[in-house]
Protein backbone atom coordinates (compact mmCIF):
# COMPACT_ATOMS: atom_id res chain seq x y z
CA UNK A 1 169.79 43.73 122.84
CA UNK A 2 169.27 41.22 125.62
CA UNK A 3 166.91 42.28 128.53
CA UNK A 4 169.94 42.01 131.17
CA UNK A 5 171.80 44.65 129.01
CA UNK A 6 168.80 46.82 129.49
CA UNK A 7 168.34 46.85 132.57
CA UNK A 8 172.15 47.74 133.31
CA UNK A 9 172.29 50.76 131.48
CA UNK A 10 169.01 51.96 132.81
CA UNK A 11 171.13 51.41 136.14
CA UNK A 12 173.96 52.91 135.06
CA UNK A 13 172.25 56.05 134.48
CA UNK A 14 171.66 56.53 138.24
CA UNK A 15 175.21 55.80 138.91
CA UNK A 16 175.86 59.17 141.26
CA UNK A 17 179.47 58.89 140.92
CA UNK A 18 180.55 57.64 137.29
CA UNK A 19 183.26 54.88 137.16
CA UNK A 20 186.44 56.05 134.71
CA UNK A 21 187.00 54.06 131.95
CA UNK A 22 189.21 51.11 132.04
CA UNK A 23 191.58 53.14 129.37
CA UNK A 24 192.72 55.74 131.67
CA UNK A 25 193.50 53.59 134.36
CA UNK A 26 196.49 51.76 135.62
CA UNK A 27 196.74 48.11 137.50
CA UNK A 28 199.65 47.93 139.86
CA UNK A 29 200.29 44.81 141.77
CA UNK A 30 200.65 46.85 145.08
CA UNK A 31 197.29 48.06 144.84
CA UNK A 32 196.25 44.20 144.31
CA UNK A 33 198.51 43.73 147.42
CA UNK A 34 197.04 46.46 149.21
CA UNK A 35 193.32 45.35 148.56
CA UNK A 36 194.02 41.84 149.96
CA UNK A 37 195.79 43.34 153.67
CA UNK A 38 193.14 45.57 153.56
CA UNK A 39 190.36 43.19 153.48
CA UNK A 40 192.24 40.71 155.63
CA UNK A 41 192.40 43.46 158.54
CA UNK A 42 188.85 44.00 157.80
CA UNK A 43 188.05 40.75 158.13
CA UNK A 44 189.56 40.15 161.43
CA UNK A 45 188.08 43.54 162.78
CA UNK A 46 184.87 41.98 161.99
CA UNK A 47 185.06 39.19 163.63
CA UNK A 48 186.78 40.68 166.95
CA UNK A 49 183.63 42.99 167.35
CA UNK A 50 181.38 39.98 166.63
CA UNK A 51 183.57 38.21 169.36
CA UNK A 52 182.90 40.90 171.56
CA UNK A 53 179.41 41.53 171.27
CA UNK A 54 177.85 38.06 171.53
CA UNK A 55 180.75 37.56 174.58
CA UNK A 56 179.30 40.69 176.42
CA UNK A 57 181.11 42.48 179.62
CA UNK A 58 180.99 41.62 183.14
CA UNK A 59 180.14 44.39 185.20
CA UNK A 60 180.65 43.80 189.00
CA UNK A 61 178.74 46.10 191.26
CA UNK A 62 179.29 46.47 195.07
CA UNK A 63 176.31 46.78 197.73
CA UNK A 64 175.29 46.15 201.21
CA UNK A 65 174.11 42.90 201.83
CA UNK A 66 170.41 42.90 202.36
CA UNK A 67 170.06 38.93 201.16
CA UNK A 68 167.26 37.59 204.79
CA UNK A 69 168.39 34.64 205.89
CA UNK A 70 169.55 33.37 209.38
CA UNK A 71 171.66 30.26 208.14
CA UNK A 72 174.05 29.40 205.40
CA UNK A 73 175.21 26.41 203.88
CA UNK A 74 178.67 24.72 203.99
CA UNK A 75 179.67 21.94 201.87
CA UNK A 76 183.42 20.25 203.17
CA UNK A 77 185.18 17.51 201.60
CA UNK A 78 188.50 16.80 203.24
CA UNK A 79 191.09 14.01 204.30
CA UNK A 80 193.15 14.03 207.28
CA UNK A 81 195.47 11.90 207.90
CA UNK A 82 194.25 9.77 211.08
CA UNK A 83 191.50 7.13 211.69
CA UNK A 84 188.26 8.33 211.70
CA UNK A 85 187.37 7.20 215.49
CA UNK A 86 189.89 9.32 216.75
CA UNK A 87 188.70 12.60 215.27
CA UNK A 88 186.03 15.28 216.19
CA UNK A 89 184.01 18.41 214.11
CA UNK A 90 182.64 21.16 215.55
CA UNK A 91 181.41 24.46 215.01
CA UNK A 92 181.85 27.38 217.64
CA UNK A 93 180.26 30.96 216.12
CA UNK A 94 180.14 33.95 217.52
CA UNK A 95 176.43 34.01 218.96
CA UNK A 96 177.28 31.12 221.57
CA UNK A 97 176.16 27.87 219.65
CA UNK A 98 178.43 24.97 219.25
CA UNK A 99 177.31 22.78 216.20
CA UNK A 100 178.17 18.73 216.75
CA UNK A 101 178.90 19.23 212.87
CA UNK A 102 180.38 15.15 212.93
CA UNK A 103 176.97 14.28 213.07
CA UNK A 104 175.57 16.04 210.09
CA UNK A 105 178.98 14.64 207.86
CA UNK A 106 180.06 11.07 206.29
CA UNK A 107 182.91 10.27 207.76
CA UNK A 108 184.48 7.19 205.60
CA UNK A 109 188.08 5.51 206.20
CA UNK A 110 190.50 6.02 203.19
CA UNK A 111 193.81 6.43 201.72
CA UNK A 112 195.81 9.71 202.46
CA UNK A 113 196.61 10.34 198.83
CA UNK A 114 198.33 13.57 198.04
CA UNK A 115 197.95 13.48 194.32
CA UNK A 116 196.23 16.20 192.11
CA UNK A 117 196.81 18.42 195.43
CA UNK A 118 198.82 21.42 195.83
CA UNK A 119 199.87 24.00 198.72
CA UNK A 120 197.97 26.96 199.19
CA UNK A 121 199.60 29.98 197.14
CA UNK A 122 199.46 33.69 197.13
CA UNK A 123 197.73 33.46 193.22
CA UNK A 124 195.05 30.71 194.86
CA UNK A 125 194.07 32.90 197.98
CA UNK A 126 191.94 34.96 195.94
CA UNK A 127 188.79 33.49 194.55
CA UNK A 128 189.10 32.13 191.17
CA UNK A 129 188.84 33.96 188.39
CA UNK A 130 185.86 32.68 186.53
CA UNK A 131 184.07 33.93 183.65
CA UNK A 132 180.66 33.87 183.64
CA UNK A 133 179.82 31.50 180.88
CA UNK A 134 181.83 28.74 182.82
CA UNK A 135 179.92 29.62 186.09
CA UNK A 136 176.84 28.59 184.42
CA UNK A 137 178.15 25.52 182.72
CA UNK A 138 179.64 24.35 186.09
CA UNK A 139 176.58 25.35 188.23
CA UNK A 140 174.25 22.44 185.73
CA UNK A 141 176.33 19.55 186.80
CA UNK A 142 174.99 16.82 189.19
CA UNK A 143 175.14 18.85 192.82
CA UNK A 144 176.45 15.40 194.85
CA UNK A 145 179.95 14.65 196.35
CA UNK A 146 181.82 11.58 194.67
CA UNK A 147 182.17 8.40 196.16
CA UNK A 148 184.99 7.34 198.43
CA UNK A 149 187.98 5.76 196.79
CA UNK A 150 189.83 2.73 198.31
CA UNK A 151 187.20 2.93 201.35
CA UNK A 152 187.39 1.14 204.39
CA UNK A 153 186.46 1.41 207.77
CA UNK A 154 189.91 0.90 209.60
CA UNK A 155 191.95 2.38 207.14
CA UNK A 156 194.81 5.00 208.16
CA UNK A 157 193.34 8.69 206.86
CA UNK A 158 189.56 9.48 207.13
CA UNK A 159 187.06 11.44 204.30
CA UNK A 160 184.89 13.84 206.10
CA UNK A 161 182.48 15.04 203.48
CA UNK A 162 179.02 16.53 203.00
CA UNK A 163 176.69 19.54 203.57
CA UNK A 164 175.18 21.11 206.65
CA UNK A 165 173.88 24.63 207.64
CA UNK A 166 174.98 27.19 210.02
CA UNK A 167 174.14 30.37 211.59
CA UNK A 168 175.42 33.26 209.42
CA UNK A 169 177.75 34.76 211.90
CA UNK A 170 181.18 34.95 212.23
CA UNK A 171 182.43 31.10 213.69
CA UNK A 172 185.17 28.18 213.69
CA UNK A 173 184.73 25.21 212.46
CA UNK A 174 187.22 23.03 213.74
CA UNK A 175 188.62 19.79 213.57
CA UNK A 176 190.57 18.29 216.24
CA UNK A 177 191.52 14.73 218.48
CA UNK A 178 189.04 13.42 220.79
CA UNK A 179 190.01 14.31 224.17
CA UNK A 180 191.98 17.21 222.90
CA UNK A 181 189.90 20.50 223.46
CA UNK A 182 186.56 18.80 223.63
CA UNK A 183 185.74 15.92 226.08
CA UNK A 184 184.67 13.13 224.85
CA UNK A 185 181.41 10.70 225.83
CA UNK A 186 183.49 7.25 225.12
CA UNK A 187 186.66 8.69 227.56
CA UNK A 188 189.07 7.46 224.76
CA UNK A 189 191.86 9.04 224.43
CA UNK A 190 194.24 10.41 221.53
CA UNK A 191 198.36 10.18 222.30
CA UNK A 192 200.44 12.83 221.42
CA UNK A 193 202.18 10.94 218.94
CA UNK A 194 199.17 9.35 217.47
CA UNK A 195 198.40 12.77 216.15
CA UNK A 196 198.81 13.82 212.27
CA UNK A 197 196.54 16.70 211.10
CA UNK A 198 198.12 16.61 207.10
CA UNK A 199 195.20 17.16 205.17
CA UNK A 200 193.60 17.43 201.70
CA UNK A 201 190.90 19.89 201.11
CA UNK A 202 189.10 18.58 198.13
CA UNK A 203 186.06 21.23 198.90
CA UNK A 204 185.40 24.22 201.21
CA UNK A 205 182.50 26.71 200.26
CA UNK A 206 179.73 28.43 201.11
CA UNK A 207 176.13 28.52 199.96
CA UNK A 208 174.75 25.91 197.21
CA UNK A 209 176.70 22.92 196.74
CA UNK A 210 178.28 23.80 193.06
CA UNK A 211 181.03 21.07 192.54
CA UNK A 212 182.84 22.22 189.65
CA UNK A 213 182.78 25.91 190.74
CA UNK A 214 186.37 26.33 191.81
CA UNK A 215 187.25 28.37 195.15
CA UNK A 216 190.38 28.52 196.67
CA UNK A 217 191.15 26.02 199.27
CA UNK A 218 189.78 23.03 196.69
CA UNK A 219 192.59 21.15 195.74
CA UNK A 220 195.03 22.40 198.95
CA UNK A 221 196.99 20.34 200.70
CA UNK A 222 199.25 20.32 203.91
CA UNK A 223 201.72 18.05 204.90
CA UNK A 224 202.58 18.44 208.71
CA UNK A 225 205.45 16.15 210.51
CA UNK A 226 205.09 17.53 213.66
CA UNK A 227 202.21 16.06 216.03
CA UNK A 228 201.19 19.42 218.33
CA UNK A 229 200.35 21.78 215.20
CA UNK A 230 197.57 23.61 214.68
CA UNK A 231 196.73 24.68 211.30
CA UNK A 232 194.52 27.58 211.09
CA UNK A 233 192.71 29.59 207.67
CA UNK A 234 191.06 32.66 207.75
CA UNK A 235 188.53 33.08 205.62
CA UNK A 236 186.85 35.95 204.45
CA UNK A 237 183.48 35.27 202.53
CA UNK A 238 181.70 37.34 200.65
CA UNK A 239 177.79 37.23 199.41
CA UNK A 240 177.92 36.89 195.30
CA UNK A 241 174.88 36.64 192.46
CA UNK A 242 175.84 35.92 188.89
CA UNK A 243 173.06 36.81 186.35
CA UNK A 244 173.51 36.22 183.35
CA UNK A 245 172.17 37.94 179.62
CA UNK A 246 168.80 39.21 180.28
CA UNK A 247 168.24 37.45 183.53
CA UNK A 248 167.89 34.06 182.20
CA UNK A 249 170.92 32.23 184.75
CA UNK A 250 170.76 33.42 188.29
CA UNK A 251 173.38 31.59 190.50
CA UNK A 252 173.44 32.36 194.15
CA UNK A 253 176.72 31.73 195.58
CA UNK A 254 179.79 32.70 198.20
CA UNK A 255 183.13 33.68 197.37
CA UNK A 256 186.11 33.92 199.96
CA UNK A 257 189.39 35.01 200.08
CA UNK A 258 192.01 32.63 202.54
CA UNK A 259 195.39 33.67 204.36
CA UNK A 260 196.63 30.38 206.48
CA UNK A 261 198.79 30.35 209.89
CA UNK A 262 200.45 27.13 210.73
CA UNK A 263 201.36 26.90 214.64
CA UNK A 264 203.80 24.24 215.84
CA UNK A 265 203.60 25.46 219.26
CA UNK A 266 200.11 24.80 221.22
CA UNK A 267 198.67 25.54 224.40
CA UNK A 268 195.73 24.10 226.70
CA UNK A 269 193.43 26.61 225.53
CA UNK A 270 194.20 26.11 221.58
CA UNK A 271 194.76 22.32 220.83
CA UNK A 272 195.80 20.81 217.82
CA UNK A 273 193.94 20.51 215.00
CA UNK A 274 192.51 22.10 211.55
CA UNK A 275 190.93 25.51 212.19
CA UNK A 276 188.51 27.06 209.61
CA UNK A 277 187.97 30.80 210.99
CA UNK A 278 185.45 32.39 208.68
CA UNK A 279 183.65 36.44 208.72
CA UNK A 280 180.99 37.33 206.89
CA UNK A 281 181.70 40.70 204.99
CA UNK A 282 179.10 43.21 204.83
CA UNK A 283 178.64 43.55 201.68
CA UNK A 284 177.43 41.81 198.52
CA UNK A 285 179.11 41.35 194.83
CA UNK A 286 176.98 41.08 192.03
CA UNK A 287 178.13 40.33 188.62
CA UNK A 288 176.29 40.67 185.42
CA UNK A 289 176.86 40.00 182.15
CA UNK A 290 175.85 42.96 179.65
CA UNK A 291 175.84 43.75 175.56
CA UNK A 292 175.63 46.72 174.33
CA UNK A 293 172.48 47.45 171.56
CA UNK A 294 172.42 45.97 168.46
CA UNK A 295 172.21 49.24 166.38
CA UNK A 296 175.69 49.85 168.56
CA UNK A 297 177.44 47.20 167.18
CA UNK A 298 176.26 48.00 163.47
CA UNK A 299 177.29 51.53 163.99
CA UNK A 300 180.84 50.67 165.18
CA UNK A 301 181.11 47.69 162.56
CA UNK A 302 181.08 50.83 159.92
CA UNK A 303 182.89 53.01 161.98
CA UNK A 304 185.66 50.61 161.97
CA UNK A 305 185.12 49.32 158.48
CA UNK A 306 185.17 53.27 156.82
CA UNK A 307 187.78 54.38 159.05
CA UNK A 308 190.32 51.48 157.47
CA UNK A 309 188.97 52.99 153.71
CA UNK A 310 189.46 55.79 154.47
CA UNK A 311 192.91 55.96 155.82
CA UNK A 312 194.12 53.13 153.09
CA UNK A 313 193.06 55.87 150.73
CA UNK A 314 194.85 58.60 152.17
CA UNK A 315 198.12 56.56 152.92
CA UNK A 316 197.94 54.38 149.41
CA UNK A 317 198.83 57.57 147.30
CA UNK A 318 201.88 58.20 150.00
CA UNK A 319 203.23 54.71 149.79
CA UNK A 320 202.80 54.42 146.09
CA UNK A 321 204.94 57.33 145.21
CA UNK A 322 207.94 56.53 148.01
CA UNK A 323 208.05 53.24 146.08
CA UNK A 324 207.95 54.52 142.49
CA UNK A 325 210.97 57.34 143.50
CA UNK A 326 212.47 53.93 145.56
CA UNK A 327 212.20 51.94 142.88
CA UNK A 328 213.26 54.36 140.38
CA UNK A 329 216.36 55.82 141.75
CA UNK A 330 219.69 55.47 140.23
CA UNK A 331 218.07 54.75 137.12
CA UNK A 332 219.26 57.15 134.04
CA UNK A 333 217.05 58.95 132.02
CA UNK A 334 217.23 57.81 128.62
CA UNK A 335 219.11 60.45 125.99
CA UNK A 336 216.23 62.55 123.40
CA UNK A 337 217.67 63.03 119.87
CA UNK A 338 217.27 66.95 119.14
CA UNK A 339 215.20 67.10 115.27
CA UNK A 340 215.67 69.38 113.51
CA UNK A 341 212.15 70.86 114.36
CA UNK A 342 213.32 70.75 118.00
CA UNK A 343 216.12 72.88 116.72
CA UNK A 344 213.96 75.68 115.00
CA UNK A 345 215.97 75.02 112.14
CA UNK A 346 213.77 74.96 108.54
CA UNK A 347 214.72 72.20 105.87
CA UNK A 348 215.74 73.66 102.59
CA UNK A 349 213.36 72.83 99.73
């Protein structure tokens, strides 16, 4: 006898729950049937709680903002639709100081181009959804604005881009005509029907400059065809940390939510132009990602796994017999020829 052979008997002995023997059983092809569905849905159950495990949860957790700091960082890239010479930026916040923000920004003459743009909707007004895998893979991208396209200094439309910092107080940041609002140094002078304040808003945020991070005035655009309009957003901005599994991404970041009221009518005391109004909210968001333990997962990987065993077995039996009395009905029972033994009757030697 070979070793092998050996060796499973001596195994077999220790069997604690005996197999029966191949004679007193019965193949079916619904139990084949049923043994493939049942490992396909185990199979997929598998791999939803391996999905879920190594994709972790996002937990989101609301406190007071605490963060020290006296100044925060805005980064604007936007288009307006009138020579750059005529046009002003300024900041206004609520502790008094006025910002000359058009000397911290590029200013560069373009094309007013209103492709890839769209108005500003009730689903974009919220921040955008993002999960936190693509917040990290966004926040590892080159941190610089792109270059201007079709750029020259007389052109029609003007590119105000770039970074600057500001108190961290409520403020305005504004931008409006020369001579309209603000007086001006070179005493030129903006007509009422030179004015066009269309825009595209290719950037607005707060904090570190994150370019593919998506908030919810990039990509807005406004097409005005009146000249005395002020467009004005309100823009409420809230402190937020993503940190990823075990601490090893940190981004520090702002997220806003934006309403918008368009004015056609202006007075003295509010002249045209593109208003940004943002608060600062008093509290801070901070989203983590979490998994739960590994023995967790293994334990619900055979919860899930025995449960689907053990309700096959108890619904298998069920199933089988509805089909056999299914399959079996209208059939007629085959006629048993009475012998004279079945009769009692003795034969006559």
């Amino acid at each position: 006898m070979a070793p092998m052979e050996n060796v499973a008997k001596s195994v077999k002995t220790f069997d604690a729950f005996p197999k029966v023997s191949s004679t007193y059983t019965t193949r079916s092809s619904q139990g084949g049937v049923v043994t493939i569905v049942l490992s396909i849905i185990c199979i997929f159950l598998i791999w939803t709680e391996m999905g879920s495990y190594f994709a972790g949860v996002e937990e989101q957790q609301f406190m007071v903002d605490d963060s020290i700091g006296w100044d925060m960082q805005v980064n604007l890239d936007i288009t307006v639709a009138m020579p750059c010479v005529t046009l002003h930026v300024n900041v206004q916040d609520a502790s008094g100081d006025r910002l000359l923000a058009a000397e911290l920004l590029e200013m560069e003459g373009t094309e007013f181009d209103l492709a890839s743009s769209h108005e500003l909707t009730i689903e974009s007004r919220a921040d955008a959804d993002d999960d936190l895998s693509s917040v990290f893979r966004r926040a590892k991208v080159a941190k610089k604005f792109k270059k201007t396209k079709k750029f020259h200094p007389n052109s029609p439309a003007c590119r105000i881009y770039g970074s600057f910092k500001l108190n961290k107080v409520q403020g305005d940041l504004h931008i409006t005509a020369k001579n309209h609002g603000y007086l001006d140094s070179s005493m030129s002078y903006v007509t009422n029907e030179a004015l066009n304040f269309s825009h595209v808003i290719d950037e607005f945020s707060f904090g570190e400059y994150y370019p593919k991070l998506e908030n919810p005035l990039d990509g807005v655009a406004a097409l005005i065809d009146t000249n005395l309009f002020r467009y004005q957003y309100y823009l409420s901005i809230v402190p937020t940390t993503y940190i990823g599994y075990g601490g090893r991404h940190v981004v520090f970041t702002n997220q806003y939510a934006v309403t918008e009221q368009p004015t056609s009518q202006v007075n003295p005391s509010h002249p045209p132009g593109i208003y940004f109004k943002y608060d600062i909210e008093p509290i801070g968001l901070t989203i983590a990602e979490r998994r739960v333990p590994f023995w967790q997962f293994l334990v619900r990987l055979v919860n899930v796994v025995g449960g689907i065993v053990i309700c096959t077995g108890w619904l298998y039996p069920l199933i089988d017999s509805i089909w056999v009395k299914w399959t079996n009905r209208g059939r007629s029972v085959p006629h048993e020829t009475q012998t004279l033994l079945d009769k009692g009757v003795k034969r006559d030697d």
